[in-house]
Protein backbone atom coordinates (compact mmCIF):
# COMPACT_ATOMS: atom_id res chain seq x y z
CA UNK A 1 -83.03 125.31 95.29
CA UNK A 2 -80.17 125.60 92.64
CA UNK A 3 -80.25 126.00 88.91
CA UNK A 4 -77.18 124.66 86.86
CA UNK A 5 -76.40 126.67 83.38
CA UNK A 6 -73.05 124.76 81.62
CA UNK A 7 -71.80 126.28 78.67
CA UNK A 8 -69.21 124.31 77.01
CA UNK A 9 -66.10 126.44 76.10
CA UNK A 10 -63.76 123.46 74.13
CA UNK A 11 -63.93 121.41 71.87
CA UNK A 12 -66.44 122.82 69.91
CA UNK A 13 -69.59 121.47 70.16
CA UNK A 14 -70.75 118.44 68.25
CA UNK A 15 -73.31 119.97 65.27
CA UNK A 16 -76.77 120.29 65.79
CA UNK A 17 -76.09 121.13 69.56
CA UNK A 18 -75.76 124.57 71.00
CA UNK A 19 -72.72 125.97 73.27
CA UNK A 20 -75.58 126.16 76.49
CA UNK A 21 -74.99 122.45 77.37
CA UNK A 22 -77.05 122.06 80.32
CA UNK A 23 -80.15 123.66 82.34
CA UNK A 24 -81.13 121.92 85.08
CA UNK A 25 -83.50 122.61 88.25
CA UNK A 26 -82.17 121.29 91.72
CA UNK A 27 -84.14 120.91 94.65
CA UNK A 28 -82.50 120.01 97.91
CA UNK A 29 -83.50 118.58 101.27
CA UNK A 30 -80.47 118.72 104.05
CA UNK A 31 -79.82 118.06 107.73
CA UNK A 32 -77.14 119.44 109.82
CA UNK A 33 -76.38 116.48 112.13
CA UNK A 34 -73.18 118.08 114.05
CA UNK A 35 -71.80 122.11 114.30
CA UNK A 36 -69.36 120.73 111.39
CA UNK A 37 -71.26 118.05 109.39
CA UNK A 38 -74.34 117.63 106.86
CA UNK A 39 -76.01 115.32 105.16
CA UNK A 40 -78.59 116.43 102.29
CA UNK A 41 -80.46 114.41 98.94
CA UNK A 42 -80.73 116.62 95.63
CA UNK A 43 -83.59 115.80 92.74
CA UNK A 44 -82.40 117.55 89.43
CA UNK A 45 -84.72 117.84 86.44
CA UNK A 46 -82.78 119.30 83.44
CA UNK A 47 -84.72 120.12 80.39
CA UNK A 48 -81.72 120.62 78.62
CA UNK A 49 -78.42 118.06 77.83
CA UNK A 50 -76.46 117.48 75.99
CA UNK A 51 -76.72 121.19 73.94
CA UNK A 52 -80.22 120.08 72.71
CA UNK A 53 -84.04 119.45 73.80
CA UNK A 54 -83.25 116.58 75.38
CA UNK A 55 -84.61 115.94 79.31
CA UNK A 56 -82.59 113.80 81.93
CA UNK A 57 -83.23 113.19 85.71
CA UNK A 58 -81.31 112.94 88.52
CA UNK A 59 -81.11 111.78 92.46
CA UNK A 60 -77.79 113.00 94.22
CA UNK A 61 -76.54 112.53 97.75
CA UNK A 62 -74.45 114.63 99.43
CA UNK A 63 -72.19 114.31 102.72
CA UNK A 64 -70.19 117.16 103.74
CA UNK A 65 -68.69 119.68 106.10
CA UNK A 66 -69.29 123.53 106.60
CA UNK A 67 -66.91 125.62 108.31
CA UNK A 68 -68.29 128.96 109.49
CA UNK A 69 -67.06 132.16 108.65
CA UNK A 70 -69.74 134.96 109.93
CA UNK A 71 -73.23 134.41 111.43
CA UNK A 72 -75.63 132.83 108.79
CA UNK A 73 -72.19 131.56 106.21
CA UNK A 74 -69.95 129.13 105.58
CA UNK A 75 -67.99 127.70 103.25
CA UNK A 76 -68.45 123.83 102.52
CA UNK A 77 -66.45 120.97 100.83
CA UNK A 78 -68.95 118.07 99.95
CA UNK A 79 -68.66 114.67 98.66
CA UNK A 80 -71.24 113.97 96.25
CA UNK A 81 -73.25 111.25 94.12
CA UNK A 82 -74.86 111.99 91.59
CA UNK A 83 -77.39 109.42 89.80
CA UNK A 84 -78.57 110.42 86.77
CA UNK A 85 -81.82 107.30 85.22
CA UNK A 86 -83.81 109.28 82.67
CA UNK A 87 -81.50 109.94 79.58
CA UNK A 88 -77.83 108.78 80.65
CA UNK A 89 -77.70 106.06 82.96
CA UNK A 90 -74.75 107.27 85.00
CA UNK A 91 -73.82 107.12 88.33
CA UNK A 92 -70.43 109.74 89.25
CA UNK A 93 -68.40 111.14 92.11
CA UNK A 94 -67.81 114.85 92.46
CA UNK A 95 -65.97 117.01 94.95
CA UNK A 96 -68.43 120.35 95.58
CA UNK A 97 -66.49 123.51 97.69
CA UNK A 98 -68.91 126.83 97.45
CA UNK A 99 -70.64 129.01 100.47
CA UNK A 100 -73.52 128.33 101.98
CA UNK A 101 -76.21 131.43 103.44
CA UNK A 102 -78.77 130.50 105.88
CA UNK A 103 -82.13 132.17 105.29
């Protein structure tokens, strides 16, 4: 499970909207298939967008590839695709690097 907080820093935000841009909630479901490699789908519900009361959903898949650095962690670079249907009707490409703990 992740949760997304976006603040936007510049340009100011358009009036009526607040600086907190985004909240979303973001359950995700992933299989290591390799050592290296993982595949995984992500469902976001964000109650917030857009700096206002204003809901959106979204279906994401994600390839990528974690490279271990101590039992349990590793640092990952993922390709993924994010489809967002409810409020904006988008479909993107973004390039993901964080660490990963296994629990």
């Amino acid at each position: 499970m992740s949760m997304q907080l976006t603040e936007r820093v510049a340009p100011a935000p358009e009036p009526g909207s607040s600086r907190l841009q985004r909240v979303a909630f973001m359950p995700q479901v992933g299989y290591n298939f390799s050592e290296l490699f993982y595949t995984a789908v992500m469902f976001s519900y964000a109650p917030r967008t857009r700096g206002r009361a204003i809901p959106d959903l979204a279906l994401t898949g994600i390839f990528g590839v974690g490279f271990p650095l101590a039992d349990g962690i590793r640092f990952s670079v993922a390709l993924e695709a994010p489809w967002a249907f409810h409020y904006h009707q988008t479909l993107g490409v973004v390039v993901y690097s964080g660490l990963g703990f296994r629990l």
